[in-house]
PDB file of N, CA and C in Angstrom:
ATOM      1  N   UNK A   1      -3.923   5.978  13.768  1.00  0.00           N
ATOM      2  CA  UNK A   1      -4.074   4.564  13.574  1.00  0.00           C
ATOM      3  C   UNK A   1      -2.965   3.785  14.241  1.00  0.00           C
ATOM      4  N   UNK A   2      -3.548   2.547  14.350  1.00  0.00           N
ATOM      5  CA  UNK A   2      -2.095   1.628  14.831  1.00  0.00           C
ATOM      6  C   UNK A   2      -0.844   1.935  14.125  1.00  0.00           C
ATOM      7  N   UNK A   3      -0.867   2.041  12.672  1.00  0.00           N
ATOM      8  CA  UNK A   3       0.722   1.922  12.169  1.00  0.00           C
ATOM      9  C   UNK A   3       1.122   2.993  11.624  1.00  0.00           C
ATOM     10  N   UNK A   4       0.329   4.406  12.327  1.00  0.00           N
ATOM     11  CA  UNK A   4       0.958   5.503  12.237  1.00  0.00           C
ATOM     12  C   UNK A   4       2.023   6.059  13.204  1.00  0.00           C
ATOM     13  N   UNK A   5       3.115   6.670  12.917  1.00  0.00           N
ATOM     14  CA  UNK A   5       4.088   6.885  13.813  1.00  0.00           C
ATOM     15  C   UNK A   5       4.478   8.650  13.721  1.00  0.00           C
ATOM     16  N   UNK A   6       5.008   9.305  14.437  1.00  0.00           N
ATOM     17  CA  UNK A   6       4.869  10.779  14.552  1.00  0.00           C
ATOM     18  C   UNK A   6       6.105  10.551  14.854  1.00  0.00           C
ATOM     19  N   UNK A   7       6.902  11.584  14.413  1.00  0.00           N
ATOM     20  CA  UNK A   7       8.252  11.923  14.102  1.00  0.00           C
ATOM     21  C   UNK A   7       8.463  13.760  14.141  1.00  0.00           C
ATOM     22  N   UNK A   8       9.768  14.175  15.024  1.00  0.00           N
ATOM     23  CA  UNK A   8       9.247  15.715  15.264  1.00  0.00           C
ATOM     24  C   UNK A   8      10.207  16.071  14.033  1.00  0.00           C
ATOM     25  N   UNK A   9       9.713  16.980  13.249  1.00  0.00           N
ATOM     26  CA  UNK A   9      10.785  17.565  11.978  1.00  0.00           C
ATOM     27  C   UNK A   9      11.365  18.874  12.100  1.00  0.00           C
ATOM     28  N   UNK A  10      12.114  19.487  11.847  1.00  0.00           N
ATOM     29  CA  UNK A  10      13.082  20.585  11.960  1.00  0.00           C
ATOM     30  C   UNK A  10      12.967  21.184  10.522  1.00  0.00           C
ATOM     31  N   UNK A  11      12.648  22.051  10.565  1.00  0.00           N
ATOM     32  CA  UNK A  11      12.568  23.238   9.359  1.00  0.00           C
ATOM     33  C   UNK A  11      13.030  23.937   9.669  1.00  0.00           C
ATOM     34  N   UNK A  12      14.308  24.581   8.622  1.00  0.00           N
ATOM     35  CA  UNK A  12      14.449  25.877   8.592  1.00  0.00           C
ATOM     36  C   UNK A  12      14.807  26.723   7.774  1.00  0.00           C
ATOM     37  N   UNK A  13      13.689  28.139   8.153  1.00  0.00           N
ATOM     38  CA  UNK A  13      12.965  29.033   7.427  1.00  0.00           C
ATOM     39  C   UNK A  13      13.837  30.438   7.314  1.00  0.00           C
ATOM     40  N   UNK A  14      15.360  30.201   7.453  1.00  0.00           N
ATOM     41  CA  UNK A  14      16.137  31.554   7.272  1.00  0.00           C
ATOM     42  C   UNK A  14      15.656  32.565   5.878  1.00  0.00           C
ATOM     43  N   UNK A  15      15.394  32.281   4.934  1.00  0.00           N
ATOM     44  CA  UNK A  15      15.059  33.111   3.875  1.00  0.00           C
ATOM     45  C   UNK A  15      13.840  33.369   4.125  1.00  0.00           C
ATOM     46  N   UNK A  16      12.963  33.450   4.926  1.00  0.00           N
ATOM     47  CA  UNK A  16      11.476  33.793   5.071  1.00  0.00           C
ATOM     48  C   UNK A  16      11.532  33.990   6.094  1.00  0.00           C
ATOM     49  N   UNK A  17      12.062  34.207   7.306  1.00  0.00           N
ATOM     50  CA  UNK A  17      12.382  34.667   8.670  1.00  0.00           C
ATOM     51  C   UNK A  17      11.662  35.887   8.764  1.00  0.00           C
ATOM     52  N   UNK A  18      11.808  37.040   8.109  1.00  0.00           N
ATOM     53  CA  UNK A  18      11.595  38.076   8.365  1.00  0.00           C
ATOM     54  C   UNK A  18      10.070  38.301   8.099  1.00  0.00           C
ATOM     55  N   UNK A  19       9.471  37.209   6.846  1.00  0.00           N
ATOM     56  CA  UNK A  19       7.991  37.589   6.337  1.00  0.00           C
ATOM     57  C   UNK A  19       6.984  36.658   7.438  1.00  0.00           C
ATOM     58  N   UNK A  20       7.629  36.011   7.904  1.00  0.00           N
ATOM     59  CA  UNK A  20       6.421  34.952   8.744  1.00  0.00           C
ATOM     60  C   UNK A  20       6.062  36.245   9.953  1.00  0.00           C
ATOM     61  N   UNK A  21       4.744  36.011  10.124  1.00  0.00           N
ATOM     62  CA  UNK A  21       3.875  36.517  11.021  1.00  0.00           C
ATOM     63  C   UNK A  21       3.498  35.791  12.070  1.00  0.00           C
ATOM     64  N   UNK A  22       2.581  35.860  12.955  1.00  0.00           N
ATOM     65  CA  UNK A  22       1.777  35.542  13.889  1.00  0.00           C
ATOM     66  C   UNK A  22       0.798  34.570  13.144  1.00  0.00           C
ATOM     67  N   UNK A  23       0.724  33.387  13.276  1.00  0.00           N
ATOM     68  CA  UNK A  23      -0.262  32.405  12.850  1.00  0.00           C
ATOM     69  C   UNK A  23      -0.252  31.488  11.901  1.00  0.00           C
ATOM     70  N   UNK A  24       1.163  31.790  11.121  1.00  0.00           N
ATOM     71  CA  UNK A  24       1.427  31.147   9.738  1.00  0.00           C
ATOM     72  C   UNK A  24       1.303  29.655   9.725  1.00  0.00           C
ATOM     73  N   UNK A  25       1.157  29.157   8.673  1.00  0.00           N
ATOM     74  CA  UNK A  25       1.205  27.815   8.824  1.00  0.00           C
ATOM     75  C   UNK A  25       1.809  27.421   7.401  1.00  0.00           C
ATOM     76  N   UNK A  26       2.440  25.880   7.580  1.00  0.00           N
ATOM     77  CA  UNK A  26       3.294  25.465   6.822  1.00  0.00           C
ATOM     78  C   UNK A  26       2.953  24.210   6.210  1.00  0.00           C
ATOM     79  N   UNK A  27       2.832  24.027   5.348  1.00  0.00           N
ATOM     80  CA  UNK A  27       1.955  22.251   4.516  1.00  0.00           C
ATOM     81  C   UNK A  27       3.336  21.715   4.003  1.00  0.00           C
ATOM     82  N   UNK A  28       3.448  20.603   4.493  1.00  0.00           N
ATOM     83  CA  UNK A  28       4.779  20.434   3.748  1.00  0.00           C
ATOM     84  C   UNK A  28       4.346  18.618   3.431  1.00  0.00           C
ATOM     85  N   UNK A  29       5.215  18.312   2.324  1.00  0.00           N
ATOM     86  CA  UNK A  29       4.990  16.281   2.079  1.00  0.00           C
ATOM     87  C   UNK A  29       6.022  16.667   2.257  1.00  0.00           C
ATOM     88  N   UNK A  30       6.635  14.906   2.894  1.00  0.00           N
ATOM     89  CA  UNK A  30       7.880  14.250   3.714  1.00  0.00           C
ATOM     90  C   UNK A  30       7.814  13.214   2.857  1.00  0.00           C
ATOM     91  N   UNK A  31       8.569  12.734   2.108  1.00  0.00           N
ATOM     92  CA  UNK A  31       9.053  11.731   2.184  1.00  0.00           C
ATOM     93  C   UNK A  31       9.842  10.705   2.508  1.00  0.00           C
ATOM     94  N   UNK A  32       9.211   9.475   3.251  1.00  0.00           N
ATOM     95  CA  UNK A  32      10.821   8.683   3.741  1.00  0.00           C
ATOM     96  C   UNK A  32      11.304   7.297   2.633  1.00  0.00           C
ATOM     97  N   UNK A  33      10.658   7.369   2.156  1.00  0.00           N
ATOM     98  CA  UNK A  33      11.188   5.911   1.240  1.00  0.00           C
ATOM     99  C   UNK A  33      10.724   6.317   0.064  1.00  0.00           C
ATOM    100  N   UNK A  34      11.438   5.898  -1.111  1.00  0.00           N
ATOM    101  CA  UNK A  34      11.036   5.942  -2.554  1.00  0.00           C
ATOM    102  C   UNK A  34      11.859   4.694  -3.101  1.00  0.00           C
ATOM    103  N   UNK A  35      11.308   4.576  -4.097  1.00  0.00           N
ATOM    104  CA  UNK A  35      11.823   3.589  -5.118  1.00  0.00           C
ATOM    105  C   UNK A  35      11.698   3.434  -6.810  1.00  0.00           C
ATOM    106  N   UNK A  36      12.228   3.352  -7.389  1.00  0.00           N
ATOM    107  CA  UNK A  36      11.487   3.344  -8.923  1.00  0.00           C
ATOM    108  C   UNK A  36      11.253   2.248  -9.363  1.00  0.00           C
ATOM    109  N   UNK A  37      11.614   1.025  -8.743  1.00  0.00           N
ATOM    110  CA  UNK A  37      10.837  -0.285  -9.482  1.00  0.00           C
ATOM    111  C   UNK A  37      10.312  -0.870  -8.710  1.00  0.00           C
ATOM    112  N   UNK A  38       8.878  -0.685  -8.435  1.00  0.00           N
ATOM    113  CA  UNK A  38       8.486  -1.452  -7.232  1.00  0.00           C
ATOM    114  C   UNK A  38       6.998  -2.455  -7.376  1.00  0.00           C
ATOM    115  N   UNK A  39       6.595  -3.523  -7.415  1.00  0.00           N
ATOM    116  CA  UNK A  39       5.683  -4.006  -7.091  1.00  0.00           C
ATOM    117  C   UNK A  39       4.691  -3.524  -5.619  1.00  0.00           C
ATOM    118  N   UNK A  40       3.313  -3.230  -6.360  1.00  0.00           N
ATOM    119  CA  UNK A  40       2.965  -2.641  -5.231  1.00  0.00           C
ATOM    120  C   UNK A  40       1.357  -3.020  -5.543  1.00  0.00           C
ATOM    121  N   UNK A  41       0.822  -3.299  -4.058  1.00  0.00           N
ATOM    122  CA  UNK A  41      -0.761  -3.684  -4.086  1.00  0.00           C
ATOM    123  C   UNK A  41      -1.247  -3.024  -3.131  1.00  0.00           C
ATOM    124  N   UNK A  42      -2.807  -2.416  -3.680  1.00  0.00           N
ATOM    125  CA  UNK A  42      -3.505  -1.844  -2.555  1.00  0.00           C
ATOM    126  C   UNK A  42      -3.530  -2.643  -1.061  1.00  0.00           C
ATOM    127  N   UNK A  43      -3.310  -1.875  -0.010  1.00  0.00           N
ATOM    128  CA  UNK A  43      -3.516  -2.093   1.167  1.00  0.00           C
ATOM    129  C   UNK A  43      -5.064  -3.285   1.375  1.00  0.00           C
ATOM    130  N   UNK A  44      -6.183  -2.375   0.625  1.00  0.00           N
ATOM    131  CA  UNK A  44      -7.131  -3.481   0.990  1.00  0.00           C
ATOM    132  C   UNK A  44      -6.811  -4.951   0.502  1.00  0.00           C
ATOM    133  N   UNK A  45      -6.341  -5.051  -0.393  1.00  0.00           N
ATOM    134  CA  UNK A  45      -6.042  -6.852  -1.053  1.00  0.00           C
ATOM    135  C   UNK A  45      -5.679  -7.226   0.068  1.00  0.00           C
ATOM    136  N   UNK A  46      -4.580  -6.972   1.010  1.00  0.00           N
ATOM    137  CA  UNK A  46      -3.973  -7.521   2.070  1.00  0.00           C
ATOM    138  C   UNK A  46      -4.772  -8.796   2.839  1.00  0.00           C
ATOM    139  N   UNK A  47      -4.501 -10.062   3.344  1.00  0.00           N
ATOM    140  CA  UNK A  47      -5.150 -10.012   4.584  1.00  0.00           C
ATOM    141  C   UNK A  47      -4.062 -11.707   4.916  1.00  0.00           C
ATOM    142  N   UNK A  48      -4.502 -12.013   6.248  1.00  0.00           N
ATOM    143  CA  UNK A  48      -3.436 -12.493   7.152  1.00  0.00           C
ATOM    144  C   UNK A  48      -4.180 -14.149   6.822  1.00  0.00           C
ATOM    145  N   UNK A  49      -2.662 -14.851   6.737  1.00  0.00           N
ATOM    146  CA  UNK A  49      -2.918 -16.468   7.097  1.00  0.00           C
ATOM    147  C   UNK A  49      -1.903 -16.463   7.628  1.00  0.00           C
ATOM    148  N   UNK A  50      -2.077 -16.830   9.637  1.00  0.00           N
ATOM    149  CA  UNK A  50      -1.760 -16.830  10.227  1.00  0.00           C
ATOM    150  C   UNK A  50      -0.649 -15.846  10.586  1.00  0.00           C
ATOM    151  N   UNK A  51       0.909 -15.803  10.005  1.00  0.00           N
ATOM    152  CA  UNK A  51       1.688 -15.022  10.684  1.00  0.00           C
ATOM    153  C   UNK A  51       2.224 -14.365   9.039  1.00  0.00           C
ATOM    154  N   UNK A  52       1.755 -14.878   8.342  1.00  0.00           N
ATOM    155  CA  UNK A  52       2.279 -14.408   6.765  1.00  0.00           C
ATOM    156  C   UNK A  52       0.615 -13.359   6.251  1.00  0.00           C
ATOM    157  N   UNK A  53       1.363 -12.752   5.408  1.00  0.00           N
ATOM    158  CA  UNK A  53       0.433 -11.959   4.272  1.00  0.00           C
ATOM    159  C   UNK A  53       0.166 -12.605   2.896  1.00  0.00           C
ATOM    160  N   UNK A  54      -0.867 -12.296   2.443  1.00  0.00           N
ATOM    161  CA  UNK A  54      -1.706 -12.966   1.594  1.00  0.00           C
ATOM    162  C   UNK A  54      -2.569 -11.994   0.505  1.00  0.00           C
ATOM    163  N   UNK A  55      -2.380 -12.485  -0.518  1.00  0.00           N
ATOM    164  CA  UNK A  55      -3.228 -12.125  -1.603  1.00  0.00           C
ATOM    165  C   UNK A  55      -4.332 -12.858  -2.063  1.00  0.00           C
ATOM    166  N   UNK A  56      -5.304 -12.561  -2.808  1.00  0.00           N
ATOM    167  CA  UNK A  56      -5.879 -13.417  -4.231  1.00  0.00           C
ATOM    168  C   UNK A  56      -5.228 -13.113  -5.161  1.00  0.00           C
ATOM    169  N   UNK A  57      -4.717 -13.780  -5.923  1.00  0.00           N
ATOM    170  CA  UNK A  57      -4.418 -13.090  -7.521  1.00  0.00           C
ATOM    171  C   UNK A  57      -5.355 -14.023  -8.253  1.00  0.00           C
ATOM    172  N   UNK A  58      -5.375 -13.169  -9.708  1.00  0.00           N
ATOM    173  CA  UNK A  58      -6.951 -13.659 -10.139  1.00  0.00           C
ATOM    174  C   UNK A  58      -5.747 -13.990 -11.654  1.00  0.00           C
ATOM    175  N   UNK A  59      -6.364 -15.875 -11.852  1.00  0.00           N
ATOM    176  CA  UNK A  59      -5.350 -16.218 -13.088  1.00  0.00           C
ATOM    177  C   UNK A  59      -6.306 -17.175 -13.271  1.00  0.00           C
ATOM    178  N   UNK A  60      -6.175 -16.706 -14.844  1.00  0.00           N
ATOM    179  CA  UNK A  60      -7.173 -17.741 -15.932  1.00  0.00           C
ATOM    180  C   UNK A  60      -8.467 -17.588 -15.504  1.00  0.00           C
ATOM    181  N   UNK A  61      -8.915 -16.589 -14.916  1.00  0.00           N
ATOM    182  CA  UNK A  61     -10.567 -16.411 -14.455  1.00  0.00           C
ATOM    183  C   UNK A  61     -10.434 -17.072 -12.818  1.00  0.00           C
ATOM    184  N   UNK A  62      -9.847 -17.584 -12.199  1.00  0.00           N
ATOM    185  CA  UNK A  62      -9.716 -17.723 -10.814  1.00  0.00           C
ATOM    186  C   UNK A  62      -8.936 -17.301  -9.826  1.00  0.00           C
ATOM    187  N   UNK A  63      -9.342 -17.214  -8.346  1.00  0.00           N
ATOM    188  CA  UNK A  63      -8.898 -16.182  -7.744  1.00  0.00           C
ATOM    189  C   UNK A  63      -7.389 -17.809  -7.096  1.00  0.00           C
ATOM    190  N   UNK A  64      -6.340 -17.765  -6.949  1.00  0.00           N
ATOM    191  CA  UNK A  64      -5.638 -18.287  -6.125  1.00  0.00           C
ATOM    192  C   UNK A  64      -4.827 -17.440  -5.029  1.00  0.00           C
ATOM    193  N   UNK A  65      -5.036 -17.711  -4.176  1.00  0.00           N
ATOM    194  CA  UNK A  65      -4.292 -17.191  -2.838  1.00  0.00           C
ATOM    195  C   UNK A  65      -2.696 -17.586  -2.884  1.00  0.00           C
ATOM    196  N   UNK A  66      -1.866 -16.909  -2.644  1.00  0.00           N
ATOM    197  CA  UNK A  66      -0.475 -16.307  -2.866  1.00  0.00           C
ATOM    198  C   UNK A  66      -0.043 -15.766  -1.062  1.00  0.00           C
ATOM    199  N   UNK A  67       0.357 -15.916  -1.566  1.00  0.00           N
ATOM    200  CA  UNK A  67       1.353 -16.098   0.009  1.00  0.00           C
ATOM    201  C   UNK A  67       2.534 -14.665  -0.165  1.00  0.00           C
ATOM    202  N   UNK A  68       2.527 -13.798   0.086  1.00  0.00           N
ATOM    203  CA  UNK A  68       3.487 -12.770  -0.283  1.00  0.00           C
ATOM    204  C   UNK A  68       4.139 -12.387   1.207  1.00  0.00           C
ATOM    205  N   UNK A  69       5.599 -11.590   0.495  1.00  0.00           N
ATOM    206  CA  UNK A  69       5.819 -10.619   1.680  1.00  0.00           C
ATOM    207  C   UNK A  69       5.909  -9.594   1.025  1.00  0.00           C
ATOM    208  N   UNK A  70       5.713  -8.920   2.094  1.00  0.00           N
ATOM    209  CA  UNK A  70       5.849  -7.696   2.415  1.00  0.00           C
ATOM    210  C   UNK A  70       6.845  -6.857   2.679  1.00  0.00           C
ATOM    211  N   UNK A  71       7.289  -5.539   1.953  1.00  0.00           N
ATOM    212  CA  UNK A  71       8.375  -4.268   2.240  1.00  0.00           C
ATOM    213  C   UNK A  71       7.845  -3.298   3.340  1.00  0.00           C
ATOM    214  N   UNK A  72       7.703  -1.593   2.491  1.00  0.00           N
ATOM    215  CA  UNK A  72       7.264  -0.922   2.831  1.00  0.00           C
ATOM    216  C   UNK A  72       5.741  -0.696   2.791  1.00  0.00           C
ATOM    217  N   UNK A  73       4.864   0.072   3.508  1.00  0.00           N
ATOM    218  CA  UNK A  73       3.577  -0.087   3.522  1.00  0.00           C
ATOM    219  C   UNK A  73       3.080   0.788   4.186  1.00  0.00           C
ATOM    220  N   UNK A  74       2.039   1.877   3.907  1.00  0.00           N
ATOM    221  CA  UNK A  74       1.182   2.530   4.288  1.00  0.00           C
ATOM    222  C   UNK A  74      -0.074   2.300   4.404  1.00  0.00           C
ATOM    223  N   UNK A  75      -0.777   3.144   4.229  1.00  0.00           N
ATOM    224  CA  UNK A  75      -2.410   3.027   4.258  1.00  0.00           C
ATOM    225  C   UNK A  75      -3.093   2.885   3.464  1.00  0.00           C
ATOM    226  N   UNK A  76      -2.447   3.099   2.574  1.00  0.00           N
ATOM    227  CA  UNK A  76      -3.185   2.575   0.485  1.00  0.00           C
ATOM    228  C   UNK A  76      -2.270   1.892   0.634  1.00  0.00           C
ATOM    229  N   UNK A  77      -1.233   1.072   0.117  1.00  0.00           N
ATOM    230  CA  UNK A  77      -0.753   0.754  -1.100  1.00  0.00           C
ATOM    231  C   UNK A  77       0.456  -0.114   0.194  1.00  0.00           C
ATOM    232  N   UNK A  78       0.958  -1.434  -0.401  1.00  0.00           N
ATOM    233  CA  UNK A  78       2.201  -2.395  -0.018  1.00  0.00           C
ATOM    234  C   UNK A  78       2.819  -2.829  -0.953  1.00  0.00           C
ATOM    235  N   UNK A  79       4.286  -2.744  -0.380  1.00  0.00           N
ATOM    236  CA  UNK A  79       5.398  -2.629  -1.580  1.00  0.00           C
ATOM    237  C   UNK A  79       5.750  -4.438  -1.746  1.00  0.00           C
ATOM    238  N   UNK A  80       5.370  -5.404  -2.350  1.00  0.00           N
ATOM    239  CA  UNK A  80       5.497  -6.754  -2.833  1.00  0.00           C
ATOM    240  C   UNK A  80       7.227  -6.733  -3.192  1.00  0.00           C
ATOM    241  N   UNK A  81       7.573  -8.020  -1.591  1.00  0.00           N
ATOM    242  CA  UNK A  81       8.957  -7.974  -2.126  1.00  0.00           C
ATOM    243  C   UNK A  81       8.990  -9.101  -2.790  1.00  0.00           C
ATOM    244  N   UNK A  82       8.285 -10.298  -2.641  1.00  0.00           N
ATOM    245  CA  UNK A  82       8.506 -12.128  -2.653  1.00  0.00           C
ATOM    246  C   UNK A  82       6.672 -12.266  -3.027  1.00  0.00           C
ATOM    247  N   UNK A  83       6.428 -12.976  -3.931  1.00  0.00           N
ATOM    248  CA  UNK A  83       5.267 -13.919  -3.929  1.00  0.00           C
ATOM    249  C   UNK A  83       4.591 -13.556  -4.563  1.00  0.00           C
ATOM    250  N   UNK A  84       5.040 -12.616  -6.254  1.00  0.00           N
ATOM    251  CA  UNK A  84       3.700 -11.873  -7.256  1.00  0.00           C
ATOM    252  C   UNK A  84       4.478 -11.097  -8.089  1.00  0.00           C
ATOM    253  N   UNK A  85       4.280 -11.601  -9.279  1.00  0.00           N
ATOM    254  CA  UNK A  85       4.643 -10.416 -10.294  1.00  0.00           C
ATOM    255  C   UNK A  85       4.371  -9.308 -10.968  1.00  0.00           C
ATOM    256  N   UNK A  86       4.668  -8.488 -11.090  1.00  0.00           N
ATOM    257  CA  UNK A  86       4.300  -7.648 -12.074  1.00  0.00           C
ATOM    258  C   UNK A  86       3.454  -7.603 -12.822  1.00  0.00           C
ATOM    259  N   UNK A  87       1.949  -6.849 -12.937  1.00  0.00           N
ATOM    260  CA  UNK A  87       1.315  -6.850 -13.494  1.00  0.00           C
ATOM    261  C   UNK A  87      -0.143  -7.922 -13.164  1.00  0.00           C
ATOM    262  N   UNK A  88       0.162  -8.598 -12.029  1.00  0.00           N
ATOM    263  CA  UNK A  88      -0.874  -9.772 -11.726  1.00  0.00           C
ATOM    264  C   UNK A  88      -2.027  -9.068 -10.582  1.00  0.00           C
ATOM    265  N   UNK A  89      -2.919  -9.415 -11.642  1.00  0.00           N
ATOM    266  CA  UNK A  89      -4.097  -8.419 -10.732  1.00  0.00           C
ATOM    267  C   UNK A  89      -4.521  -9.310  -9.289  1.00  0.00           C
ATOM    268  N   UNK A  90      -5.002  -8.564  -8.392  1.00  0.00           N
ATOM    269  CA  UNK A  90      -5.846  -9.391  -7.134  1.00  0.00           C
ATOM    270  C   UNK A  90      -6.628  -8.615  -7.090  1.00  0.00           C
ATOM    271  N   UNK A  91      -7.807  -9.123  -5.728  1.00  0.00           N
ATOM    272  CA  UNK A  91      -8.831  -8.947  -5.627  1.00  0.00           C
ATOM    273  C   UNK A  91      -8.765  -7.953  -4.961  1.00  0.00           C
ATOM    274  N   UNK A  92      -9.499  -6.754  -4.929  1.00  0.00           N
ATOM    275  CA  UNK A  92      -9.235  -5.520  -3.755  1.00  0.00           C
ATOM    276  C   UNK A  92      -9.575  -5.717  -2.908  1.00  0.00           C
ATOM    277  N   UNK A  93     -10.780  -6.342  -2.235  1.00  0.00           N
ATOM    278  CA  UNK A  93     -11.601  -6.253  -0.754  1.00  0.00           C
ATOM    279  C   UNK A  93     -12.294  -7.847  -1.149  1.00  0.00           C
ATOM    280  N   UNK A  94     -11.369  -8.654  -0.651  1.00  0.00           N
ATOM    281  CA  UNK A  94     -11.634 -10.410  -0.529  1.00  0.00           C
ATOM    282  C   UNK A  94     -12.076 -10.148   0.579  1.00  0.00           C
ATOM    283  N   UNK A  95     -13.573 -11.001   0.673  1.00  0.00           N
ATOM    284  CA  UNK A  95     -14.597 -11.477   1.689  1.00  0.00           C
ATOM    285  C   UNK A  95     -13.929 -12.759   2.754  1.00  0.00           C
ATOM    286  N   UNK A  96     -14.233 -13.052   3.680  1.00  0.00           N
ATOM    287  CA  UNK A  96     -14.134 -14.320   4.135  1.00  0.00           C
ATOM    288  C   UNK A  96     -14.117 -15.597   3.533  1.00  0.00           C
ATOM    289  N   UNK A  97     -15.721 -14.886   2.809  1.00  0.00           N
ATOM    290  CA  UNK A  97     -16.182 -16.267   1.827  1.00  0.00           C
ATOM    291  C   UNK A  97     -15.321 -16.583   0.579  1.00  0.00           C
ATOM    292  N   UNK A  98     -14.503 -15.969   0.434  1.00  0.00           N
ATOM    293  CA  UNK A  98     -13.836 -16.052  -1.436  1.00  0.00           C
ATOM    294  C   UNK A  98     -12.741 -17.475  -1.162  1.00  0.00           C
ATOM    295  N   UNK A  99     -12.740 -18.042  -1.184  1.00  0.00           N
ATOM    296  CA  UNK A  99     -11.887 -19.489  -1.315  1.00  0.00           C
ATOM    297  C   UNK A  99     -10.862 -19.278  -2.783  1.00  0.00           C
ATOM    298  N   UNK A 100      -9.665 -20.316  -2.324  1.00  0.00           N
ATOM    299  CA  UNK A 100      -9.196 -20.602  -3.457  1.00  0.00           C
ATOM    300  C   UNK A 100      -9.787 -21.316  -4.796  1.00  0.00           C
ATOM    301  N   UNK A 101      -9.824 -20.897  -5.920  1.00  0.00           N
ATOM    302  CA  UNK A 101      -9.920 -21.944  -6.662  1.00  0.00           C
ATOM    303  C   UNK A 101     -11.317 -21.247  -7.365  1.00  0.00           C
ATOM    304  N   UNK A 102     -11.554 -20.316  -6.828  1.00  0.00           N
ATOM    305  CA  UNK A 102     -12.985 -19.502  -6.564  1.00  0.00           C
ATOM    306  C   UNK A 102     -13.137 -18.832  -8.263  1.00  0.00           C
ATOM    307  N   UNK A 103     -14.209 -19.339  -9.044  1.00  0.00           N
ATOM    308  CA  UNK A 103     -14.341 -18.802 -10.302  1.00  0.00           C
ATOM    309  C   UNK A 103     -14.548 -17.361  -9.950  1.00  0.00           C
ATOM    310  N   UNK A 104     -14.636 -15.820 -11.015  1.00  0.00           N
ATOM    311  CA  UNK A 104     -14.739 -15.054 -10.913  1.00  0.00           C
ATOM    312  C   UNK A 104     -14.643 -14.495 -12.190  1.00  0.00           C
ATOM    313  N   UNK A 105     -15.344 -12.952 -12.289  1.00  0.00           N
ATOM    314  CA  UNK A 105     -15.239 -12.321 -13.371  1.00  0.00           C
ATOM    315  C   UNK A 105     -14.719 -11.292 -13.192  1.00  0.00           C
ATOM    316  N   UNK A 106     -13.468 -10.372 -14.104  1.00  0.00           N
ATOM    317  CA  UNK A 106     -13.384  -9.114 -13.490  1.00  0.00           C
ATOM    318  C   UNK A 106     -13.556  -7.735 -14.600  1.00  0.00           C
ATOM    319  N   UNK A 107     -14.126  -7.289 -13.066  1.00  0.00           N
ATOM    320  CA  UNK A 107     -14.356  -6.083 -13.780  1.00  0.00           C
ATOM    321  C   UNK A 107     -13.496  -4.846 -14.615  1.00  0.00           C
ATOM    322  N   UNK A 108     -14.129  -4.652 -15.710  1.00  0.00           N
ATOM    323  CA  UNK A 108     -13.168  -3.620 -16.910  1.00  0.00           C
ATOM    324  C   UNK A 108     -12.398  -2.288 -15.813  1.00  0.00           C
ATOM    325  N   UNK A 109     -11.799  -2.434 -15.843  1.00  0.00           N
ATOM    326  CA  UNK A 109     -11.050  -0.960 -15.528  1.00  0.00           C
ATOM    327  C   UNK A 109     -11.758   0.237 -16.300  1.00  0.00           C
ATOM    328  N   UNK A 110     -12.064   1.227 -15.501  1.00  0.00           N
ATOM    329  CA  UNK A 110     -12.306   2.581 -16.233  1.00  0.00           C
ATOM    330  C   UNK A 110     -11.389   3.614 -15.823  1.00  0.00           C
TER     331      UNK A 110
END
């Protein structure tokens, strides 16, 4: 994808040196950033007014558009540095058509 980036990593396998064979393969998670207090919204909520990022957040039964920035960010999920608190739901996959001010109902979590 566009905002994937490839990075070459260095492993090394001195205590297993001797058992690796011909063909082995290695699964490993990387992590580069962590945090423990973080505001964070699915990737789909995202979407652009003009050069800033943007939410719906849905308050008192209506959706209002929020103006946020943005931290860290992958392919699910963006880390909310400025413009949303804790706990304030938005819309996952806002249409074109969804306007501010826009009544709505939401659906129960299961």
């Amino acid at each position: 994808g566009v905002e994937e980036q490839r990075v070459n990593v260095i492993a090394d396998f001195q205590a297993l040196q001797s058992q690796l064979g011909d063909g082995y393969r290695v699964e490993a998670s990387i992590v580069t950033w962590e945090s423990s207090n973080v505001i964070k919204v699915p990737a789909s909520s995202l979407f652009r007014v003009g050069t800033n990022w943007a939410v719906f957040a849905v308050e008192e039964g209506k959706v209002i558009q929020r103006q946020i920035e943005i931290g860290h960010r992958n392919s699910f999920e963006a880390e909310v540095v400025k413009g949303l608190s804790a706990g304030t739901p938005v819309v996952l996959h806002p249409s074109n058509q969804l306007q501010n001010g826009t009544l709505i109902e939401v659906a129960n979590k299961q």
